[in-house]
N, C-alpha and C. Protein backbone atom coordinates (compact mmCIF):
# COMPACT_ATOMS: atom_id res chain seq x y z
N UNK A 1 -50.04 32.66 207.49
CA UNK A 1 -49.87 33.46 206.31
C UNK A 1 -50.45 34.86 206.51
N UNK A 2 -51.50 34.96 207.34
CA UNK A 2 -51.89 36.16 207.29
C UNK A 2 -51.45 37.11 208.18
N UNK A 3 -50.68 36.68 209.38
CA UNK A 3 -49.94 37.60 209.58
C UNK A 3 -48.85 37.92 209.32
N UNK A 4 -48.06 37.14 208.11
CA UNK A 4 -46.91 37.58 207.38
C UNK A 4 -47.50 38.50 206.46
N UNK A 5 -48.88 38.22 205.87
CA UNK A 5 -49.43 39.38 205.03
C UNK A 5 -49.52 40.83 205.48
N UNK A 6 -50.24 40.90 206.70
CA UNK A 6 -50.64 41.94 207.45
C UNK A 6 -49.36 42.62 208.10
N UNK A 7 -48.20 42.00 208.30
CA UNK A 7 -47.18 43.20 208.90
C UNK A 7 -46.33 43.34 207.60
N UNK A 8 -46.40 43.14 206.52
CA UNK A 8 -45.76 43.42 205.17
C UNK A 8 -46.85 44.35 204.79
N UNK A 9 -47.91 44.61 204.65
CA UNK A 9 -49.40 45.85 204.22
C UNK A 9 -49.17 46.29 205.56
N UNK A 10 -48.79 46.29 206.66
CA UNK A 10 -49.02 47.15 207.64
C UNK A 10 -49.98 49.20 207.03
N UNK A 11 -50.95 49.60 207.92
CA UNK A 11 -51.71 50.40 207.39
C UNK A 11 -50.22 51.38 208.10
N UNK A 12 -49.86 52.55 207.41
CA UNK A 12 -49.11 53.61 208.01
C UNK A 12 -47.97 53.62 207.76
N UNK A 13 -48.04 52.11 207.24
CA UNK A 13 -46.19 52.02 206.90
C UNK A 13 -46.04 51.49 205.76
N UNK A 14 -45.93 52.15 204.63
CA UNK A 14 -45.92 52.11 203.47
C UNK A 14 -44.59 51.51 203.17
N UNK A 15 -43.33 51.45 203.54
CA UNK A 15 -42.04 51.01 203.18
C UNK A 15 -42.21 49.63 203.54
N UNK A 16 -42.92 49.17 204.28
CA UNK A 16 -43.13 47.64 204.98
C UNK A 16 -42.65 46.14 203.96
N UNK A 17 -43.12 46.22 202.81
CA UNK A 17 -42.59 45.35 201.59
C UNK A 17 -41.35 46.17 200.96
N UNK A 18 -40.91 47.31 201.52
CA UNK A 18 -39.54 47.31 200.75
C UNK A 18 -38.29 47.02 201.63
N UNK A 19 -38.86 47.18 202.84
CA UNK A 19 -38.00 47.15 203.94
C UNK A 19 -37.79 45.63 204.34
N UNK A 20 -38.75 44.10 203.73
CA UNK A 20 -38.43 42.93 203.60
C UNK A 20 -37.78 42.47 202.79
N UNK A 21 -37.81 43.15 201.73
CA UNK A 21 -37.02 43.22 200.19
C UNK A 21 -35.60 43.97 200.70
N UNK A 22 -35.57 44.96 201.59
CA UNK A 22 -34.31 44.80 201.40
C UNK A 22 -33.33 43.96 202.84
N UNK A 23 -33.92 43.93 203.66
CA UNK A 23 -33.56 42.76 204.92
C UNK A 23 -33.65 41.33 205.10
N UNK A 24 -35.12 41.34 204.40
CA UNK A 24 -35.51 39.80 204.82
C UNK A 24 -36.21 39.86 205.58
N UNK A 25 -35.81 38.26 206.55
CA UNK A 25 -37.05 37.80 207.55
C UNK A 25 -36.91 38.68 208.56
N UNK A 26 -35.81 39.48 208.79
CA UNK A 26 -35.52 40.42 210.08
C UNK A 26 -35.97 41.45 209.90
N UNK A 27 -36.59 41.96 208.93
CA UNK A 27 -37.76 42.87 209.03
C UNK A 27 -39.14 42.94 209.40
N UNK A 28 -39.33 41.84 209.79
CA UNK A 28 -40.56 41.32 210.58
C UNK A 28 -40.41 41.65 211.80
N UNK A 29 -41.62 42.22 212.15
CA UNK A 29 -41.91 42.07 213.67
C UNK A 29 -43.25 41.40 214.49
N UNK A 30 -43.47 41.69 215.95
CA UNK A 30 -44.46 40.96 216.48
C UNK A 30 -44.55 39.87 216.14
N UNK A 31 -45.67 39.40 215.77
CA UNK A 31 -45.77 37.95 215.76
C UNK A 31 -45.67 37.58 214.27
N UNK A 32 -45.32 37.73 213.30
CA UNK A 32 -44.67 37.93 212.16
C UNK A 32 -43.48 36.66 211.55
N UNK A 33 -42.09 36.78 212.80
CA UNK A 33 -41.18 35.97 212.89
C UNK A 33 -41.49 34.60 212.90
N UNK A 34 -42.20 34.45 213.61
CA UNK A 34 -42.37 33.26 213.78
C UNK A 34 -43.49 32.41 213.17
N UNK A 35 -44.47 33.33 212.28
CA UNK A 35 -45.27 32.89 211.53
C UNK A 35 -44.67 32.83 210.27
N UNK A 36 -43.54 33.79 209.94
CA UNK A 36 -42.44 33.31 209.01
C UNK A 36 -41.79 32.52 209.09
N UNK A 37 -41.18 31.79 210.22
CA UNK A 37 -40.10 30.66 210.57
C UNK A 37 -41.20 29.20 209.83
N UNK A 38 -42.74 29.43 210.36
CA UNK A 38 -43.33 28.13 209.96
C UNK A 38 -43.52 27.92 208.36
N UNK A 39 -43.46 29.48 207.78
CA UNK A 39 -43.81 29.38 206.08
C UNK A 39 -42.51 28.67 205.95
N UNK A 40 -41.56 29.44 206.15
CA UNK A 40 -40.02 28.97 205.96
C UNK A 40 -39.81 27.49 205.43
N UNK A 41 -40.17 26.86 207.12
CA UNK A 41 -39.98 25.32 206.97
C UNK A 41 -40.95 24.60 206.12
N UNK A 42 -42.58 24.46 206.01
CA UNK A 42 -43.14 24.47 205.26
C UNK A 42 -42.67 24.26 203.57
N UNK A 43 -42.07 25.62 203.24
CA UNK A 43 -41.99 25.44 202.24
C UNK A 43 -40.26 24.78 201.41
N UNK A 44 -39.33 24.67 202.56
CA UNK A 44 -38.22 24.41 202.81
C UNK A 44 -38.62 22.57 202.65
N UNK A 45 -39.42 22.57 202.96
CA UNK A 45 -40.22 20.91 203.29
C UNK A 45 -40.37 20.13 201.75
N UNK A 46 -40.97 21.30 200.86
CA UNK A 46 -41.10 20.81 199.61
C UNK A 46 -40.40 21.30 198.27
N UNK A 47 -39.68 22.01 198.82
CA UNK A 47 -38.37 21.80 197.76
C UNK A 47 -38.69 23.69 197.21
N UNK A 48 -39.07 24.51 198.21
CA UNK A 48 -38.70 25.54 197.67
C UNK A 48 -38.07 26.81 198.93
N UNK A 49 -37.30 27.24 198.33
CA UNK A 49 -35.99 28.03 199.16
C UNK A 49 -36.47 29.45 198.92
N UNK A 50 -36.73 30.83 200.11
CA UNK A 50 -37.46 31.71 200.35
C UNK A 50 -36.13 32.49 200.67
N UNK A 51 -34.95 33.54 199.90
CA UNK A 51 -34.22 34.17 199.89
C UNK A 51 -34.11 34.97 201.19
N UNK A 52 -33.49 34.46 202.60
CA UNK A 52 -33.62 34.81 204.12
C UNK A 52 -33.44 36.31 204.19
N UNK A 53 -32.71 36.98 202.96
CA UNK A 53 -32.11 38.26 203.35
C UNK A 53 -33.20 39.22 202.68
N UNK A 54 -33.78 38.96 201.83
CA UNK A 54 -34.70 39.50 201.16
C UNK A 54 -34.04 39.10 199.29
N UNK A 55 -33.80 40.25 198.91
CA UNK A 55 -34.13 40.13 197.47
C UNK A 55 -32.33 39.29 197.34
N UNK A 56 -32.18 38.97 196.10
CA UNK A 56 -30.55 38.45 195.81
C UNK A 56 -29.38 39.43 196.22
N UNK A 57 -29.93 40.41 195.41
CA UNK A 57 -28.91 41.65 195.96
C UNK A 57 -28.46 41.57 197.58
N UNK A 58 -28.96 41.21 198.05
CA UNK A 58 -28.62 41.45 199.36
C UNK A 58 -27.39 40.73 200.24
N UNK A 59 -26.90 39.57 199.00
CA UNK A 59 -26.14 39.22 199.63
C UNK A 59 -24.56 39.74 199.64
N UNK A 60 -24.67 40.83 198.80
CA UNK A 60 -23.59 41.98 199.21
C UNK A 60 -24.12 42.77 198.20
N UNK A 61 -24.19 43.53 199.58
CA UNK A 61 -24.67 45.44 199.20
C UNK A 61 -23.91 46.05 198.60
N UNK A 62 -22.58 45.65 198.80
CA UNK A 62 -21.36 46.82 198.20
C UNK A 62 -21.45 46.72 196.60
N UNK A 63 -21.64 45.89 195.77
CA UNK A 63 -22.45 45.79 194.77
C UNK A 63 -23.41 46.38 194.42
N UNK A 64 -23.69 47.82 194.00
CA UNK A 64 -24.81 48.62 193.82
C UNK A 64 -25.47 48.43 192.49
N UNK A 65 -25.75 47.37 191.84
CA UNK A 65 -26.32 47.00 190.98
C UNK A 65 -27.70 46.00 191.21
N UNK A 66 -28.53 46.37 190.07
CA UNK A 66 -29.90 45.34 190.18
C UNK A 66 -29.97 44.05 189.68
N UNK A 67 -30.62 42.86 190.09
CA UNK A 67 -31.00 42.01 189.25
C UNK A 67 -29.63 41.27 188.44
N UNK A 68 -30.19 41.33 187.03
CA UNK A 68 -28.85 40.54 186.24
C UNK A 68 -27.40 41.13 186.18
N UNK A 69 -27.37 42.70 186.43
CA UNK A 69 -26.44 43.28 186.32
C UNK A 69 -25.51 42.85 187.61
N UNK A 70 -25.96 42.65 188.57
CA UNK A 70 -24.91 42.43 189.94
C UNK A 70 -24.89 40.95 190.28
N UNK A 71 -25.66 40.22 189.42
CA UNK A 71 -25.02 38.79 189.23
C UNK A 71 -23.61 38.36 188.52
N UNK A 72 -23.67 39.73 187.18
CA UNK A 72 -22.50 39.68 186.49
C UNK A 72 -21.54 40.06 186.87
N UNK A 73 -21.60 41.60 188.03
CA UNK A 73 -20.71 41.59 189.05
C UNK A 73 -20.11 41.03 189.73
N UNK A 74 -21.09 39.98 190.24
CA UNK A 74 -20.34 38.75 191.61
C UNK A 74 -19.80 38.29 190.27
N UNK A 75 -19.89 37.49 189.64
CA UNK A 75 -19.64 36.47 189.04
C UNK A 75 -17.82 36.75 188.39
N UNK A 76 -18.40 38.37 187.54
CA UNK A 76 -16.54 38.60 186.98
C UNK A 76 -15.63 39.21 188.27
N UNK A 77 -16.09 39.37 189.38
CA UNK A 77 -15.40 40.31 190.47
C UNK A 77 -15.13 39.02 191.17
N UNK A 78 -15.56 38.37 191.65
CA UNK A 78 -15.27 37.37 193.24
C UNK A 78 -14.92 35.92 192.80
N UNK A 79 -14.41 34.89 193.97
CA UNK A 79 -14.20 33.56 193.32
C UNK A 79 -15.16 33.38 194.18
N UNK A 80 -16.20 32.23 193.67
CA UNK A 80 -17.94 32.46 194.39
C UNK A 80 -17.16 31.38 195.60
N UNK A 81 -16.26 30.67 195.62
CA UNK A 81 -16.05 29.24 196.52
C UNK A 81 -15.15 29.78 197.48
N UNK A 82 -14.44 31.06 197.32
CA UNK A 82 -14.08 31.52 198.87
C UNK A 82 -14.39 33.01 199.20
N UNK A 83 -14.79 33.70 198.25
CA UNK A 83 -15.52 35.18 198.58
C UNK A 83 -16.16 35.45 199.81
N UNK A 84 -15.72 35.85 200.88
CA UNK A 84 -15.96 36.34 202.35
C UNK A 84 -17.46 36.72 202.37
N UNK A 85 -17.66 37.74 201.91
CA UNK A 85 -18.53 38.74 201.23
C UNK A 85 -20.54 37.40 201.12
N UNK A 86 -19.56 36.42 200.13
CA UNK A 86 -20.82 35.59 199.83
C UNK A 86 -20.96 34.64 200.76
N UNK A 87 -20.39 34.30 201.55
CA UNK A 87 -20.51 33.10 202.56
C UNK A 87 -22.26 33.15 202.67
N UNK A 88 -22.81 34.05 203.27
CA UNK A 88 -24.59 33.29 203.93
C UNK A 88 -24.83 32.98 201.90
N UNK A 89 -24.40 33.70 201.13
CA UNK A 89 -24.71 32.88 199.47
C UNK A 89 -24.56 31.33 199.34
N UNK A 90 -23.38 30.60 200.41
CA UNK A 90 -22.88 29.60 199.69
C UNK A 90 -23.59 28.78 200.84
N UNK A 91 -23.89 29.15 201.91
CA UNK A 91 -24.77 28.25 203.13
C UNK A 91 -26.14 27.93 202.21
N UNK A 92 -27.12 29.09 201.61
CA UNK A 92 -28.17 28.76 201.29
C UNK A 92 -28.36 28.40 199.92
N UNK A 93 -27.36 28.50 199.12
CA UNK A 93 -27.33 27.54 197.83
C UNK A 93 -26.52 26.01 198.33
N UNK A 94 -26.04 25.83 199.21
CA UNK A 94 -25.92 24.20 199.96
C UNK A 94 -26.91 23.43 200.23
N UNK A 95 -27.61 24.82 201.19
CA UNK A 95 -29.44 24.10 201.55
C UNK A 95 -30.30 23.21 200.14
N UNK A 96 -29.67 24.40 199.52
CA UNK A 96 -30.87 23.59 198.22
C UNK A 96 -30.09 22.47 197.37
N UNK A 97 -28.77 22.73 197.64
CA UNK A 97 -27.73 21.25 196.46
C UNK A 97 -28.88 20.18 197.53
N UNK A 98 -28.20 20.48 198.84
CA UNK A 98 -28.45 19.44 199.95
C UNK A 98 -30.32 18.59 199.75
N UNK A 99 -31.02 19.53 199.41
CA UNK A 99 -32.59 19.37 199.60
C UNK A 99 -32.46 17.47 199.19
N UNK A 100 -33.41 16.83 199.85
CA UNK A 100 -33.63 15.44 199.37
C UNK A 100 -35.69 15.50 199.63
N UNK A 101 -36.04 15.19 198.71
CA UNK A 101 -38.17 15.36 199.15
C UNK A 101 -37.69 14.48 199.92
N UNK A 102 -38.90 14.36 200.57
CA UNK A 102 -38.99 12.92 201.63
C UNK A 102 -39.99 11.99 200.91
């Protein structure tokens, strides 16, 4: 955890939490990735799902809206079950239909 903390506060690089917010886990670097891959599973383990790209928006940019507004976008614009665009949307809302606790 703390070095997912420490390269998100990175000292000098102030964009560091916006630049995960808007990428995701691929805004990590050094040893970062892979201390993210273990939160990942971890928390993938107990039934909670960590948005890979960063914030929702992200799963199409061409949508220049925030929050509730570009939900209402996808929703009256695209058919969510074959929309090109949303595919990594429909992989990681599967993950979670799919989730079973152990």
């Amino acid at each position: 955890m703390r070095t997912i903390y420490d390269s998100m506060n990175a000292k000098g690089d102030k964009d560091a939490w916006e630049k995960i917010k808007r990428i995701g886990k691929s805004g990590f670097t050094d040893n970062a990735p892979a201390a993210y891959e273990s939160v990942e599973l971890f928390c993938k383990s107990v039934g909670l799902f960590i948005v890979p790209i960063g914030e929702m928006e992200c799963f199409d940019k061409t949508i220049n809206k925030d929050k509730k507004d570009w939900v209402y976008s996808v929703l009256e614009q695209y058919n969510l079950a074959s929309e090109p665009k949303l595919h990594e949307a429909r992989v990681f809302v599967e993950s979670i239909v799919e989730y079973t606790p152990n």
